[in-house]
PDB file of N, CA and C in Angstrom:
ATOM      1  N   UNK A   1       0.824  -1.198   0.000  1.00  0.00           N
ATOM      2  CA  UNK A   1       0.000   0.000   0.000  1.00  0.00           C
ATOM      3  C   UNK A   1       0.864   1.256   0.000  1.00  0.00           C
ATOM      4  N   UNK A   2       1.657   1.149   1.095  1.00  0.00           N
ATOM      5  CA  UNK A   2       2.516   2.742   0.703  1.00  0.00           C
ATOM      6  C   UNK A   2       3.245   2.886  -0.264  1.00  0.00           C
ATOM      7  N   UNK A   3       4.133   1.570  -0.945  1.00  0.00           N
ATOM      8  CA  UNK A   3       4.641   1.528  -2.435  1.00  0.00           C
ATOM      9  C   UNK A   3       3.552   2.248  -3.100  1.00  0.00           C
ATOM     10  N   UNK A   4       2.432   1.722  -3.263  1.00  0.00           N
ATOM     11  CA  UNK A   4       1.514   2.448  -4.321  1.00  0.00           C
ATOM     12  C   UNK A   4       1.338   3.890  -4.438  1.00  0.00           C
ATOM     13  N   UNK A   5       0.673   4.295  -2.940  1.00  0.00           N
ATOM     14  CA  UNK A   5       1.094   5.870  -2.672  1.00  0.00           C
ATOM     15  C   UNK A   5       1.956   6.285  -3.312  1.00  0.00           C
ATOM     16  N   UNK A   6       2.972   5.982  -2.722  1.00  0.00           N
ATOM     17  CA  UNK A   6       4.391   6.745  -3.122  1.00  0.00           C
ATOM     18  C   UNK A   6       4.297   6.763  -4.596  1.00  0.00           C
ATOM     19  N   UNK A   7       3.732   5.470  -5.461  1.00  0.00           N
ATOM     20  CA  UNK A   7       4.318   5.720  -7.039  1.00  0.00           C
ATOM     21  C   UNK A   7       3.166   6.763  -7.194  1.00  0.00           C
ATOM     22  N   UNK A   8       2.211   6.692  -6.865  1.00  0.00           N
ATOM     23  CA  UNK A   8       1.067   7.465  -7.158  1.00  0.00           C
ATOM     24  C   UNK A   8       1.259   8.798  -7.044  1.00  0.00           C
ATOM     25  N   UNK A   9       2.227   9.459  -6.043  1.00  0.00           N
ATOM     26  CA  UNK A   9       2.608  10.609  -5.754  1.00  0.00           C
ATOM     27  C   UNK A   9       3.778  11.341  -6.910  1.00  0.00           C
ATOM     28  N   UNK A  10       4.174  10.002  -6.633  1.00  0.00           N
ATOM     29  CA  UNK A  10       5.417  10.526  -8.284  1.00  0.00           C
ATOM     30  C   UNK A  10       4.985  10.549  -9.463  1.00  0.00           C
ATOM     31  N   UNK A  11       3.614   9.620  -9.977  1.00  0.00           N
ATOM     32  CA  UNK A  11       3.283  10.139 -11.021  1.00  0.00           C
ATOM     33  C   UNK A  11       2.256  11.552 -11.271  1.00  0.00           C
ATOM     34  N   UNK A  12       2.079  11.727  -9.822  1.00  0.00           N
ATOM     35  CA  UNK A  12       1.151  13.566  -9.735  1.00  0.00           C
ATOM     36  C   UNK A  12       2.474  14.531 -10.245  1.00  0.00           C
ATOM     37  N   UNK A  13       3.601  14.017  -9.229  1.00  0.00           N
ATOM     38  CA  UNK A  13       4.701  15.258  -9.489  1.00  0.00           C
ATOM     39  C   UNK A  13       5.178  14.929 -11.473  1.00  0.00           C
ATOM     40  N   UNK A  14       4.932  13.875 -11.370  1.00  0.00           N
ATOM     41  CA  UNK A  14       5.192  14.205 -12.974  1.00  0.00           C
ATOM     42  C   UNK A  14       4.132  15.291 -14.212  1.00  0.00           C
ATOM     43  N   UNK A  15       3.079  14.031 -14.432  1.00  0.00           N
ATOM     44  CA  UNK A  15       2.572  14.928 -14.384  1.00  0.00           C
ATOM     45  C   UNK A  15       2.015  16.686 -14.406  1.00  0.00           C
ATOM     46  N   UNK A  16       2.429  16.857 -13.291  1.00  0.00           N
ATOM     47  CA  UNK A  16       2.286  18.364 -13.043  1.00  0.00           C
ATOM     48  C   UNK A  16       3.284  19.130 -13.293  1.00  0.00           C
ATOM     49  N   UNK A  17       4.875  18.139 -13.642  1.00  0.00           N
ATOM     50  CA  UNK A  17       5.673  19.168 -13.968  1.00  0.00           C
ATOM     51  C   UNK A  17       5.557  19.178 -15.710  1.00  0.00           C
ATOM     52  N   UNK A  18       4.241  18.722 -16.699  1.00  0.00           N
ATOM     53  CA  UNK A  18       4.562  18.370 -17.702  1.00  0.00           C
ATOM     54  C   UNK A  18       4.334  19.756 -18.695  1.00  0.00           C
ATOM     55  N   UNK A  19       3.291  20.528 -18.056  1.00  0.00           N
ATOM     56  CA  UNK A  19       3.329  21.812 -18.052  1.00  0.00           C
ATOM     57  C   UNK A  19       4.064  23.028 -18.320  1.00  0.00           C
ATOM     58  N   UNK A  20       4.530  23.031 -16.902  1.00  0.00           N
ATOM     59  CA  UNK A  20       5.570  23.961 -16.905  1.00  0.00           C
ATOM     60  C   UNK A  20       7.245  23.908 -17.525  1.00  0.00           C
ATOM     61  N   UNK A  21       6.692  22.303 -17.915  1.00  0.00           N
ATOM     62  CA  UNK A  21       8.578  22.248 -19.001  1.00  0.00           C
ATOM     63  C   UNK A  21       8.278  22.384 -20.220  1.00  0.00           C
ATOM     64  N   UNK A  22       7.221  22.006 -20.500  1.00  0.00           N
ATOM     65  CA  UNK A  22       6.663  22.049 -22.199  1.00  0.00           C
ATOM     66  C   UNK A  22       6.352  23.946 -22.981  1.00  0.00           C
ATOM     67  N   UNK A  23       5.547  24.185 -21.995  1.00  0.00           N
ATOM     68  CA  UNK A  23       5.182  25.894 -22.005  1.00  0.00           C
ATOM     69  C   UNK A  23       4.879  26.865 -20.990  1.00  0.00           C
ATOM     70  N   UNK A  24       6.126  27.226 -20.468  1.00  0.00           N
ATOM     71  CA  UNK A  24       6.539  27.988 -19.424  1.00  0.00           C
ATOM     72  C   UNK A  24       5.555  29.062 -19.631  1.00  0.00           C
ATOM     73  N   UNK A  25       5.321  29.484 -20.646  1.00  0.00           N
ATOM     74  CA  UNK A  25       4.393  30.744 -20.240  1.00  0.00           C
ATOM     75  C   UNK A  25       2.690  30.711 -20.611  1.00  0.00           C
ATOM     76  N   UNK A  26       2.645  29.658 -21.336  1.00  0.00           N
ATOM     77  CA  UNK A  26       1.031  29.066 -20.810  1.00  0.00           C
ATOM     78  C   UNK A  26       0.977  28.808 -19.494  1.00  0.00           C
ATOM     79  N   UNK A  27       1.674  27.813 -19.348  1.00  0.00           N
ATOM     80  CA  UNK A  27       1.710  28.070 -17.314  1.00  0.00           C
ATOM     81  C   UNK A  27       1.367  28.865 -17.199  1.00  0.00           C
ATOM     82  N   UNK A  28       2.172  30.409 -16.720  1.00  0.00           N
ATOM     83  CA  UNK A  28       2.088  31.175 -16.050  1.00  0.00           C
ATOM     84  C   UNK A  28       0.820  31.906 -16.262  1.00  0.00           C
ATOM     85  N   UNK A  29       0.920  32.255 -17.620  1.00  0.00           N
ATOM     86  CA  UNK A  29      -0.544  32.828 -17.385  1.00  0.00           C
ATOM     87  C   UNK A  29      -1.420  32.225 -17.425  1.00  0.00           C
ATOM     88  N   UNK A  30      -1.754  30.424 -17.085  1.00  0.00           N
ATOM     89  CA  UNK A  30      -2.964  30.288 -16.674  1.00  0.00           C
ATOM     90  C   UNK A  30      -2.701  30.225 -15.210  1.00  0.00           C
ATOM     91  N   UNK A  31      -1.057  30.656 -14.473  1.00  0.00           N
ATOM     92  CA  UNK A  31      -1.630  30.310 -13.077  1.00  0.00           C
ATOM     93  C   UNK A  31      -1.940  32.306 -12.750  1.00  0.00           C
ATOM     94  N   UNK A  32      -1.163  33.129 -13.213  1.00  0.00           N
ATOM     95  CA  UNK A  32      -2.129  34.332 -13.368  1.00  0.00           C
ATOM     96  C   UNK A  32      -3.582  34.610 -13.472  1.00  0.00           C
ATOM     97  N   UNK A  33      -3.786  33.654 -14.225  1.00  0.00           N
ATOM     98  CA  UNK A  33      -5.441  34.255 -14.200  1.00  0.00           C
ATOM     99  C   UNK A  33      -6.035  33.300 -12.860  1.00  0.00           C
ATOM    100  N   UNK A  34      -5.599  32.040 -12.291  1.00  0.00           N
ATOM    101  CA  UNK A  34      -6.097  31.401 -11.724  1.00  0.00           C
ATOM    102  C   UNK A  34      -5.938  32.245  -9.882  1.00  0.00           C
ATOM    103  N   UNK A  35      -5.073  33.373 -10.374  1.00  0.00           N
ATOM    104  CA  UNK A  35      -4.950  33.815  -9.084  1.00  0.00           C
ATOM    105  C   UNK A  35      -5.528  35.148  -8.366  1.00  0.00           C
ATOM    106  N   UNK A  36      -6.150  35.320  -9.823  1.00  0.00           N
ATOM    107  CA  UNK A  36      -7.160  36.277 -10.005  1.00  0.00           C
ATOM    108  C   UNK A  36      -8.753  35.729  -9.677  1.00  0.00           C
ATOM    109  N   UNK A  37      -9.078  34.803  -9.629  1.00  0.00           N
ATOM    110  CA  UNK A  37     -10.393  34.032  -9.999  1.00  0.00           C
ATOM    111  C   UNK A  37     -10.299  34.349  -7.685  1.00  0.00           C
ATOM    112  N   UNK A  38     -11.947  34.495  -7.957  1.00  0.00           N
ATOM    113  CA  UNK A  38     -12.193  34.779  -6.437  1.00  0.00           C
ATOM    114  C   UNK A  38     -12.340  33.129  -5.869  1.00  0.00           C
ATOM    115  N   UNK A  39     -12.274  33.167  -4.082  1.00  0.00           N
ATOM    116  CA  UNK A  39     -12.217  31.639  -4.023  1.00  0.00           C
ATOM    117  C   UNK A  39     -12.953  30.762  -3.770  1.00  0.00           C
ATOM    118  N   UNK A  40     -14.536  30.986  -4.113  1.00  0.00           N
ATOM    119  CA  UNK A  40     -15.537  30.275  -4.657  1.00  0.00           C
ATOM    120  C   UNK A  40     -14.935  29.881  -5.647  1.00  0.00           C
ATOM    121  N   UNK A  41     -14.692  30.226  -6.510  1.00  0.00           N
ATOM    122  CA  UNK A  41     -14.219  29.815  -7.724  1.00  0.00           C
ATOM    123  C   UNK A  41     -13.501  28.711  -7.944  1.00  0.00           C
ATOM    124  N   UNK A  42     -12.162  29.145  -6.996  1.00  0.00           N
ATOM    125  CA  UNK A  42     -10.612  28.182  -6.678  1.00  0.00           C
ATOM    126  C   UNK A  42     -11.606  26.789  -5.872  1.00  0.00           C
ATOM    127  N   UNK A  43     -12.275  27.170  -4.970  1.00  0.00           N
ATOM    128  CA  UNK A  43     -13.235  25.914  -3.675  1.00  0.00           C
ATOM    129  C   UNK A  43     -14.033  25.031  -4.972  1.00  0.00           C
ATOM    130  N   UNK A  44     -14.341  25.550  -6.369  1.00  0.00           N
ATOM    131  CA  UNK A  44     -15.077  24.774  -6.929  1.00  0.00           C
ATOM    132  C   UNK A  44     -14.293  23.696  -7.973  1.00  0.00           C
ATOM    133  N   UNK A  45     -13.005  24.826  -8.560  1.00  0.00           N
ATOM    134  CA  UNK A  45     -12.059  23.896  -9.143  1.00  0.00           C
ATOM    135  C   UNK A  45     -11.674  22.569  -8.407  1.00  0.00           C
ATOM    136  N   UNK A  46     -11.361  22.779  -7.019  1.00  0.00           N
ATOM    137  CA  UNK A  46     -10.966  21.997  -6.615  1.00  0.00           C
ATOM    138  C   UNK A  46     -11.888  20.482  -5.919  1.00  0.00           C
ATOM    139  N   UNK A  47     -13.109  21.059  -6.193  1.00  0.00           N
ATOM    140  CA  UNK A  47     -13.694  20.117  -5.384  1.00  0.00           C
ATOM    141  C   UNK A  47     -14.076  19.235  -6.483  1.00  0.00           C
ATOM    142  N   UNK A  48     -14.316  20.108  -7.813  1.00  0.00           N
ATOM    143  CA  UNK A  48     -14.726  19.038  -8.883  1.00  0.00           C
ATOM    144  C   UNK A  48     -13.466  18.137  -9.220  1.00  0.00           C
ATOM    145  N   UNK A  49     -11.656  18.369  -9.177  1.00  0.00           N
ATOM    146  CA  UNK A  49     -11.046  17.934  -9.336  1.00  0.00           C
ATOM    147  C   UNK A  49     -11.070  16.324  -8.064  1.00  0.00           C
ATOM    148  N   UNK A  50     -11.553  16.645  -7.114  1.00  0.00           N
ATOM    149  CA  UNK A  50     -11.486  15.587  -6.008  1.00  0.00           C
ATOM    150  C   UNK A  50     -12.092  14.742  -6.460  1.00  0.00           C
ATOM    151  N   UNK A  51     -13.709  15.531  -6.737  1.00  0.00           N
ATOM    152  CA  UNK A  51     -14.666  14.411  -7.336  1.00  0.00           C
ATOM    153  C   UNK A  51     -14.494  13.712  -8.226  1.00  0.00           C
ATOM    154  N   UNK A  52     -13.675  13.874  -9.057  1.00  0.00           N
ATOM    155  CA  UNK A  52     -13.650  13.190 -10.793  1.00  0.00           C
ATOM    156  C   UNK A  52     -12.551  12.385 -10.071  1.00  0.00           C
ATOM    157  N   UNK A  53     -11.436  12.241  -8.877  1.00  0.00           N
ATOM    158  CA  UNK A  53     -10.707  11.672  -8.751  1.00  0.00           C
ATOM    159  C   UNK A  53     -11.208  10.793  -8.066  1.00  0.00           C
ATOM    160  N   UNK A  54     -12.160  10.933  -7.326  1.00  0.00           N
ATOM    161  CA  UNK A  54     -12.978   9.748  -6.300  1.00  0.00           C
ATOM    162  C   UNK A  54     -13.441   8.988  -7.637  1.00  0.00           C
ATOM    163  N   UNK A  55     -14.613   9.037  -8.135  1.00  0.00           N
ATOM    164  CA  UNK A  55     -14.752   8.588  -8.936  1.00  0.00           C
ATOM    165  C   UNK A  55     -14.270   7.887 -10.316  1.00  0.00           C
ATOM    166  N   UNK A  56     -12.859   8.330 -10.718  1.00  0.00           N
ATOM    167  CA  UNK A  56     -11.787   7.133 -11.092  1.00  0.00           C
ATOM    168  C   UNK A  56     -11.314   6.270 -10.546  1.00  0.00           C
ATOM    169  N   UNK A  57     -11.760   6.799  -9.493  1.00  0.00           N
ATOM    170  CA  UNK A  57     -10.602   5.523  -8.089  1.00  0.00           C
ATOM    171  C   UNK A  57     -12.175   4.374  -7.800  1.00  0.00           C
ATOM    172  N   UNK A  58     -12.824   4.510  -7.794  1.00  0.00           N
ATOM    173  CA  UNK A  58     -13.720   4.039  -7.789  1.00  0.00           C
ATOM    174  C   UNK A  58     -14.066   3.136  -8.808  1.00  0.00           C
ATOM    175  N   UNK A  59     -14.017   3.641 -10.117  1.00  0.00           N
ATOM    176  CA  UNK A  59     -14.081   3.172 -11.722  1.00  0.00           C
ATOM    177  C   UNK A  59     -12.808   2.034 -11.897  1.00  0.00           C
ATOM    178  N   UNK A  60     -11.915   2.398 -11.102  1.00  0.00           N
ATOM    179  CA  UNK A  60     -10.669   1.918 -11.781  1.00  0.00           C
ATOM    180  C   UNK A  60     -10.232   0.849 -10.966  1.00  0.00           C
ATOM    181  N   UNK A  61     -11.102   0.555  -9.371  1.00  0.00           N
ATOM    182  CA  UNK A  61     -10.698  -0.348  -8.292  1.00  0.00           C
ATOM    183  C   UNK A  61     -11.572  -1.975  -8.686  1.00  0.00           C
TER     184      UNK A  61
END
């Protein structure tokens, strides 16, 4: 179980760095505008991101 974690964690940090090596400044300005967005906004991104992740984990178990 924590093997899994752990790979699971390294493939988020991948992942997420696939972004910011490919197009440094799409990044930025989508994390610019994302830091602009009020935080209803940010509370909704994130909760739909949880949800779609419960629900793969769910799909995928």
């Amino acid at each position: 179980m924590g093997n899994t974690l752990l790979m699971a964690f390294a493939l988020m940090l991948v992942i997420e760095g696939i972004l910011p090596f490919v197009a440094p400044a799409a990044w930025r300005e989508t994390f610019l505008r994302l830091a602009q967005m009020a935080d209803g906004q940010i509370r909704f991104i994130g909760l739909s991101s949880m949800l779609i992740g419960v629900v793969l984990l769910f799909l995928l178990s």
